[in-house]
Protein backbone atom coordinates (compact mmCIF):
# COMPACT_ATOMS: atom_id res chain seq x y z
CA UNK A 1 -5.82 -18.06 -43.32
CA UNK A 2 -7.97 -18.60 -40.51
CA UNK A 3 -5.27 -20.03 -38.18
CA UNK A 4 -3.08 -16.52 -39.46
CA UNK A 5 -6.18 -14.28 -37.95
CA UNK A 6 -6.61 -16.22 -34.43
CA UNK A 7 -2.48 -16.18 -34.33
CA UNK A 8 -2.31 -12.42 -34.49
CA UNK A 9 -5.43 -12.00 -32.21
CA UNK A 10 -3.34 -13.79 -29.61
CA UNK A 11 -0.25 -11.92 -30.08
CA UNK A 12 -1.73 -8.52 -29.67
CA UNK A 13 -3.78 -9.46 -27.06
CA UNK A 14 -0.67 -10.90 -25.03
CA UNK A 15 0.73 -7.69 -25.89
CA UNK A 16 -1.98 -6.11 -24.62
CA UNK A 17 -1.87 -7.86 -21.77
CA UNK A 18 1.89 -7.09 -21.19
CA UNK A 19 1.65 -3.26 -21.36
CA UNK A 20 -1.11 -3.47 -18.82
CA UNK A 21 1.33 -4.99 -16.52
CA UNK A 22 3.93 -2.43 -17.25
CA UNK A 23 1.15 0.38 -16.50
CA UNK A 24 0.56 -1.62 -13.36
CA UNK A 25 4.23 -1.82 -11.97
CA UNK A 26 4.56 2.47 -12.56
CA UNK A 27 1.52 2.67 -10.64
CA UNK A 28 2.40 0.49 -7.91
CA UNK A 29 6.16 1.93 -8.04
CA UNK A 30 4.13 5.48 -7.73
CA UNK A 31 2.63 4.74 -4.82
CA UNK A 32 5.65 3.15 -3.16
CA UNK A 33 7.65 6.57 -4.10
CA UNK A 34 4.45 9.01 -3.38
CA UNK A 35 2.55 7.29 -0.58
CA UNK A 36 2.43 10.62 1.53
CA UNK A 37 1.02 12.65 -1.08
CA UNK A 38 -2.73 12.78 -2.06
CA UNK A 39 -3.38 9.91 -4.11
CA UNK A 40 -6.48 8.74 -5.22
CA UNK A 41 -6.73 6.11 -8.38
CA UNK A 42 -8.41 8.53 -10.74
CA UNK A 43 -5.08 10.04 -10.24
CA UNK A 44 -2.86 7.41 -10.77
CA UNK A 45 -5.63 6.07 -13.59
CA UNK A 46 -4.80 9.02 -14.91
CA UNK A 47 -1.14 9.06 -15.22
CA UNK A 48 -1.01 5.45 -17.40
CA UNK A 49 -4.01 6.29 -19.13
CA UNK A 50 -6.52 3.47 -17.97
CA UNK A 51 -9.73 4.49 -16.67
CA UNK A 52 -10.25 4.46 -12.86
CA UNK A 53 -12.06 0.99 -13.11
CA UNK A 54 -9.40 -0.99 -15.22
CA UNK A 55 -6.59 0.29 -13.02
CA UNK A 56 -8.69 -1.30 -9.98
CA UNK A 57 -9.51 -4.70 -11.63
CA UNK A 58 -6.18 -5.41 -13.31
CA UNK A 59 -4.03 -4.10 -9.93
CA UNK A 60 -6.75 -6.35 -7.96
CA UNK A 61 -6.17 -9.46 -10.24
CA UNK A 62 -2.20 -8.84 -10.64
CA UNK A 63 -1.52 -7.99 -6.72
CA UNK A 64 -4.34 -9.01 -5.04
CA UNK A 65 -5.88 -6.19 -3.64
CA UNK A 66 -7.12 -2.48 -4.61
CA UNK A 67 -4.69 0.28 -5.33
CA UNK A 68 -5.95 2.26 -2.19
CA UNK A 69 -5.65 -0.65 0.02
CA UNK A 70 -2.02 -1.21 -1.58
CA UNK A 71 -1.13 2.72 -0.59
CA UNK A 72 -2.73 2.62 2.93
CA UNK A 73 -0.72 -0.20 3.74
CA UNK A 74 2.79 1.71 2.66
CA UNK A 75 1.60 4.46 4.11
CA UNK A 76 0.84 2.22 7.56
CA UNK A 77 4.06 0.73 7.06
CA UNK A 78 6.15 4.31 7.12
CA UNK A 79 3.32 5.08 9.79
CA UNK A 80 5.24 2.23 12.01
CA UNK A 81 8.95 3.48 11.26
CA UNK A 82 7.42 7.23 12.60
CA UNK A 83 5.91 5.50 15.78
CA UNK A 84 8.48 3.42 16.45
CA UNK A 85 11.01 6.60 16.55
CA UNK A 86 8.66 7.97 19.57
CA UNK A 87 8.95 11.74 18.87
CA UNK A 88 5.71 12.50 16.42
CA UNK A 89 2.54 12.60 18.06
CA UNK A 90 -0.17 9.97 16.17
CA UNK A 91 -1.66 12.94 14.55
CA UNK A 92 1.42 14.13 13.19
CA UNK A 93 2.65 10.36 11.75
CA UNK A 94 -1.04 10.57 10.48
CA UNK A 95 -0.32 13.72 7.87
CA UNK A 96 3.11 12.72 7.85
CA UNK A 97 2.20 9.57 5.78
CA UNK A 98 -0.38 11.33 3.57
CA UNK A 99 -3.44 10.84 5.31
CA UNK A 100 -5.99 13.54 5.80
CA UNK A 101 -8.52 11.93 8.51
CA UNK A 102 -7.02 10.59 11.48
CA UNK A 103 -10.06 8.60 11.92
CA UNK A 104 -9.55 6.63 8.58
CA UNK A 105 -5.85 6.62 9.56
CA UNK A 106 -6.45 4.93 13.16
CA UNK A 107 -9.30 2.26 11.64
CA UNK A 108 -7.04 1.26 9.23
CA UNK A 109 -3.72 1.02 11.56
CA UNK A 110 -6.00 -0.89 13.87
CA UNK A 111 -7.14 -3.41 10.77
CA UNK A 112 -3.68 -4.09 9.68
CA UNK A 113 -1.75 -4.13 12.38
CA UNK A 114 -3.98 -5.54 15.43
CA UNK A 115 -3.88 -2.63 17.78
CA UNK A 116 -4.75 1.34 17.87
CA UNK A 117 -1.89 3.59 16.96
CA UNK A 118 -1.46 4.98 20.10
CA UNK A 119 -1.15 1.48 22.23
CA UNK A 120 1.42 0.86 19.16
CA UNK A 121 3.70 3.90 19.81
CA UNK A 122 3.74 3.31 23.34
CA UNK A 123 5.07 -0.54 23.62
CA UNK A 124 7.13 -0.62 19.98
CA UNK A 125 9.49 2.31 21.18
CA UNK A 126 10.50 -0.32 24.10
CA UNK A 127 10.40 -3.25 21.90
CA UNK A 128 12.67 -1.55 18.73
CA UNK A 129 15.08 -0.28 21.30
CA UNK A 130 18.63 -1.26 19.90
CA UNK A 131 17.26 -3.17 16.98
CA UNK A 132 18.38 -2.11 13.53
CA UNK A 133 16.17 -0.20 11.66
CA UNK A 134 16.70 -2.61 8.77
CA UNK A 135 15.68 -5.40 11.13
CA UNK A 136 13.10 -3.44 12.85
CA UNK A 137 11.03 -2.40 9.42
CA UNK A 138 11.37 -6.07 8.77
CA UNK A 139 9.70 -7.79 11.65
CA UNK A 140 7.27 -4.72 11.67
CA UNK A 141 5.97 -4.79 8.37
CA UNK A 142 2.04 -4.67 8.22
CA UNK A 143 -0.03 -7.51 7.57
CA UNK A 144 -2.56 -7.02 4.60
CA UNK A 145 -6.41 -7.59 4.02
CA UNK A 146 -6.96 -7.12 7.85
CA UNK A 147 -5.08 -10.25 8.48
CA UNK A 148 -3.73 -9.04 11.59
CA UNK A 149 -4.92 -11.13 15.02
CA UNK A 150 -6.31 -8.37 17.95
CA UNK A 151 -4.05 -7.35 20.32
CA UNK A 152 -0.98 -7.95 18.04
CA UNK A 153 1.78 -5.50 18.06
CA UNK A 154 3.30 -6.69 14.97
């Protein structure tokens, strides 16, 4: 009977374990579709009913890092695409992509992609000239956990 109790304790826990993930893929697909709205992970806690600090453990341990550093760097990605294109100011990509301080917005470009926003838009227009913008988001793409080397324009 024992060996019955620990059996079921296992399944439901694995169960457990496998709706957490489920919650976790809708928040990260969320973020992916909602990246320029206001997002915050009480929010998105919210909207798979975890608490705040569950959300940010399990997404840590399942994609290894935080849900906010997961939407800054879509939202830097999509930041890249808008500077690339050369006809948005910085401050406009900035609350283009959903954020609201274009301080935050310029540290964090700066972390993830190696140089200030500004020194970005100015040599990626020349560099993404007549590259596909399949090819171009590809070879663009933003390193994460400020894994980016200084002076780095990619």
């Amino acid at each position: 009977m024992c060996g019955t109790i620990g059996h079921v304790t296992s399944r439901s826990a694995e169960a457990h374990r496998l709706g957490d993930l489920a919650r976790l893929r809708r928040v990260r697909d969320r973020i992916d579709r909602e990246y320029a709205q206001p997002l915050d992970v009480e929010a998105l806690a919210r909207g798979v009913s975890m608490s705040a600090g569950h959300l940010s453990r399990q997404f840590r341990l399942a994609y290894g890092e935080s849900p906010y550093s997961y939407l800054m760097t879509r939202r830097i990605e999509r930041a890249k695409a808008l500077l690339r294109r050369g006809d948005l100011s910085v401050t406009e990509v900035c609350f283009a992509v959903g954020c609201s301080s274009l301080g935050t917005f310029s540290t964090r470009f700066t972390e993830l992609v190696g140089v200030p926003p500004s020194e970005y838009r100015r040599h990626a227009t020349a560099e993404a000239e007549g590259m596909p913008a399949c090819v171009a988001k590809q070879v663009t793409r933003p390193v994460r956990n400020r894994e980016a080397p200084a002076g780095s324009l990619t």
